[in-house]
C-alpha atoms as a PDB file:
ATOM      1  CA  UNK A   1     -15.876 -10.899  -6.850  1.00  0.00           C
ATOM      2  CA  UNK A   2     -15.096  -7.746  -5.350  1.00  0.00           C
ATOM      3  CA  UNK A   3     -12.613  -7.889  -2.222  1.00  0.00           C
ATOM      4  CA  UNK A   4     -11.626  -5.095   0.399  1.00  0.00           C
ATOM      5  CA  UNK A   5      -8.679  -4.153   1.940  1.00  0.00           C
ATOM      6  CA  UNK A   6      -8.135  -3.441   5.052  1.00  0.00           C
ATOM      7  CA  UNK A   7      -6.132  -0.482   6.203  1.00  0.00           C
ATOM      8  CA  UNK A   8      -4.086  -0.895  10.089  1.00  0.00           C
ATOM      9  CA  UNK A   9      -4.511   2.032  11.866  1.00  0.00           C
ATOM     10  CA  UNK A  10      -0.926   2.898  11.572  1.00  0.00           C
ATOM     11  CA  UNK A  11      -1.035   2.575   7.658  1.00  0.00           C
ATOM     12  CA  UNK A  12      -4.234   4.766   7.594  1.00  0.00           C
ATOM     13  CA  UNK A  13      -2.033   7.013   9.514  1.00  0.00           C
ATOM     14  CA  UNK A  14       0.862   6.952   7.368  1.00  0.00           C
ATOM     15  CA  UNK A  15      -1.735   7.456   4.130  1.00  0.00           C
ATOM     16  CA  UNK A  16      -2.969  10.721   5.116  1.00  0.00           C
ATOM     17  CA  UNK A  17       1.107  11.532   6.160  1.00  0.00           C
ATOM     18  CA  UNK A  18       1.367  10.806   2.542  1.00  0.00           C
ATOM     19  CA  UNK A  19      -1.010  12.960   1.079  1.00  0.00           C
ATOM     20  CA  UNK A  20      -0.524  16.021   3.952  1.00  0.00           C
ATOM     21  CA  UNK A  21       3.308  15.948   3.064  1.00  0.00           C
ATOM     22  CA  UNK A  22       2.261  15.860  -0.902  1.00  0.00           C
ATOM     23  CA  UNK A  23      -0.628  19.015  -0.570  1.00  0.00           C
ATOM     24  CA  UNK A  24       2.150  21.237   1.445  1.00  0.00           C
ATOM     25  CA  UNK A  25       4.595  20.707  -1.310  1.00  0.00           C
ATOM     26  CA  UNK A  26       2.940  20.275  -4.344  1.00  0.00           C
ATOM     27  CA  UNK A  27      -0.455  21.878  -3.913  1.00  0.00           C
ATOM     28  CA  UNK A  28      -3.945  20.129  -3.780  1.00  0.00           C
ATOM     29  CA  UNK A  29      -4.035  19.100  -6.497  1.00  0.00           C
ATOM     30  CA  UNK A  30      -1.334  16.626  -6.901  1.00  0.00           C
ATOM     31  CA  UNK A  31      -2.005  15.496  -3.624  1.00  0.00           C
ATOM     32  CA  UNK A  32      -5.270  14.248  -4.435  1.00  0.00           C
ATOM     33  CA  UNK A  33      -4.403  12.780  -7.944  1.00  0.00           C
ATOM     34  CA  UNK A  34      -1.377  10.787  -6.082  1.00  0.00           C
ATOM     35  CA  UNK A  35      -4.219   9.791  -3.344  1.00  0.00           C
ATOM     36  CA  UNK A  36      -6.528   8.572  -5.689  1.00  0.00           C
ATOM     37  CA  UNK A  37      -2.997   6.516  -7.307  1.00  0.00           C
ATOM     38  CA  UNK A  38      -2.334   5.040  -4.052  1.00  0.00           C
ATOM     39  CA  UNK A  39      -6.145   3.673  -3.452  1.00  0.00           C
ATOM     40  CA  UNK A  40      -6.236   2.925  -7.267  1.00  0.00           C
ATOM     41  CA  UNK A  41      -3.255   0.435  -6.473  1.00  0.00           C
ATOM     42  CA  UNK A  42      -4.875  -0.866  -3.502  1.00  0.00           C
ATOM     43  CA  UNK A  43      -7.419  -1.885  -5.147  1.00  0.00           C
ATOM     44  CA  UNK A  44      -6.063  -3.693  -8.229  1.00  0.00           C
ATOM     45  CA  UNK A  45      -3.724  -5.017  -5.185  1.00  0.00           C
ATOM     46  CA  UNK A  46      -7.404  -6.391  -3.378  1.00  0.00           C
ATOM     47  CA  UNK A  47      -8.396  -7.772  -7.059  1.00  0.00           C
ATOM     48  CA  UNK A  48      -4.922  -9.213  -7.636  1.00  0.00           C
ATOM     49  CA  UNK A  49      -4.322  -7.662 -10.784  1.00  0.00           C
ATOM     50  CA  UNK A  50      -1.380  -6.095  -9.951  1.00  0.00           C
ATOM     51  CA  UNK A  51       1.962  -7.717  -9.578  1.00  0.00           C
ATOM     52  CA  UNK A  52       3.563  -7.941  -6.326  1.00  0.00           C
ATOM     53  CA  UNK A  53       7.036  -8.917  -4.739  1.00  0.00           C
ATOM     54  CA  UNK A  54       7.896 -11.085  -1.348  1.00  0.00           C
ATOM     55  CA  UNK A  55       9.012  -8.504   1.066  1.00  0.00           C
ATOM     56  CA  UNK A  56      11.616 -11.574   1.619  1.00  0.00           C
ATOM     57  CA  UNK A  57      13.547 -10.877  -1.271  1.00  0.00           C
ATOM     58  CA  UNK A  58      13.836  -7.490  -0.817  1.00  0.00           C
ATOM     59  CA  UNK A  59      14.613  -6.858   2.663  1.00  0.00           C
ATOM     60  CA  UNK A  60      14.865  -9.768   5.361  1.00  0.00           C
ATOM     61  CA  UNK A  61      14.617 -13.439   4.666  1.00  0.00           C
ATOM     62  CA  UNK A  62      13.126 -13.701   8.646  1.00  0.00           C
ATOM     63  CA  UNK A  63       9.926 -11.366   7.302  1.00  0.00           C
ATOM     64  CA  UNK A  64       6.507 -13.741   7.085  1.00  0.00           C
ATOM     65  CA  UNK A  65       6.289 -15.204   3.796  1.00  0.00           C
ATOM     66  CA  UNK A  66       2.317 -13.567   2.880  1.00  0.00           C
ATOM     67  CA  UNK A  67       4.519 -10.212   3.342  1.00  0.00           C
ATOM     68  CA  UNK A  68       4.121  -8.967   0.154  1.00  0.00           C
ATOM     69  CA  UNK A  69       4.753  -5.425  -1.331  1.00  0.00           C
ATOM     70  CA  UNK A  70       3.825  -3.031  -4.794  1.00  0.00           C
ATOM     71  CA  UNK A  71       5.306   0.671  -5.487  1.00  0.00           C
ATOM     72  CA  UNK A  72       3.646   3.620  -5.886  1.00  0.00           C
ATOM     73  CA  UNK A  73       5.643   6.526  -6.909  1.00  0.00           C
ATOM     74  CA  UNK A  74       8.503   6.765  -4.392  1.00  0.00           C
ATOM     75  CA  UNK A  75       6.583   4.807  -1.782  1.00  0.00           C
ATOM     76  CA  UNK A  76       5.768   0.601  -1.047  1.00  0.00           C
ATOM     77  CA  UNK A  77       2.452  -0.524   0.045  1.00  0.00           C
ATOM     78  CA  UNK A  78       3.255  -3.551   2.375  1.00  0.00           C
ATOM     79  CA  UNK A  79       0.018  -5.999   2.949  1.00  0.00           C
ATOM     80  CA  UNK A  80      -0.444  -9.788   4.205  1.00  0.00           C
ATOM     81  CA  UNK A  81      -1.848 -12.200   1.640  1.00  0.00           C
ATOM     82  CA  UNK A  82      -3.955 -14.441   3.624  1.00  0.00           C
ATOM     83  CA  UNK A  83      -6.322 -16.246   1.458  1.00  0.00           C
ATOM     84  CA  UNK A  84      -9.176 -14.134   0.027  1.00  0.00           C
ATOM     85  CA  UNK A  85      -7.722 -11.153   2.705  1.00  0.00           C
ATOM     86  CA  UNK A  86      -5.307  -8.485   1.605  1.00  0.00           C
ATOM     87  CA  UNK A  87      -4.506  -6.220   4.565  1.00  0.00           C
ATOM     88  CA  UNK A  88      -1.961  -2.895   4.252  1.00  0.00           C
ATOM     89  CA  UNK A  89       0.404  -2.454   7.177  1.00  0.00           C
ATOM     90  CA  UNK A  90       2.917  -0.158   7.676  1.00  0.00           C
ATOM     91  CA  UNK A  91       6.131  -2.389   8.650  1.00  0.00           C
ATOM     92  CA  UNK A  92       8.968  -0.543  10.606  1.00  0.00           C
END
């Protein structure tokens, strides 16, 4: 079964922050191979076949417990687990 994510508009935003910041430093190149990274872990994150942490244990006890969270590079994607739904935020 193939599931989606779905992107907030302020993660979307934050996303192509990512990869803007990435092509100005390190070329286009890198900034499309850490792109395709970041979607490549949102998706095993959609099939669940990537391991992920409570954003509890990491930073506030108070956060919702389907707060969840997996690295990429220097960077943590933060989604809801709600049932079959994984959706990336962008938590401030």
């Amino acid at each position: 079964m193939t599931r989606r994510v779905r992107f907030s508009d302020l993660a979307e935003s934050r996303l192509n922050d990512i990869v803007e910041w990435t092509e100005e430093r390190f070329g286009p190149h890198q900034a499309d191979r850490y792109r395709l990274d970041l979607l490549n872990r949102v998706q095993r994150l959609a099939q669940d076949t990537i391991p992920a942490q409570s954003c509890r244990a990491l930073w506030h006890s108070d956060l919702p417990a389907d707060m969840m969270f997996i690295r990429a590079g220097r960077h943590f994607i933060i989604f809801s687990r709600r049932g079959e739904r994984r959706n990336a935020r962008d938590h401030r």
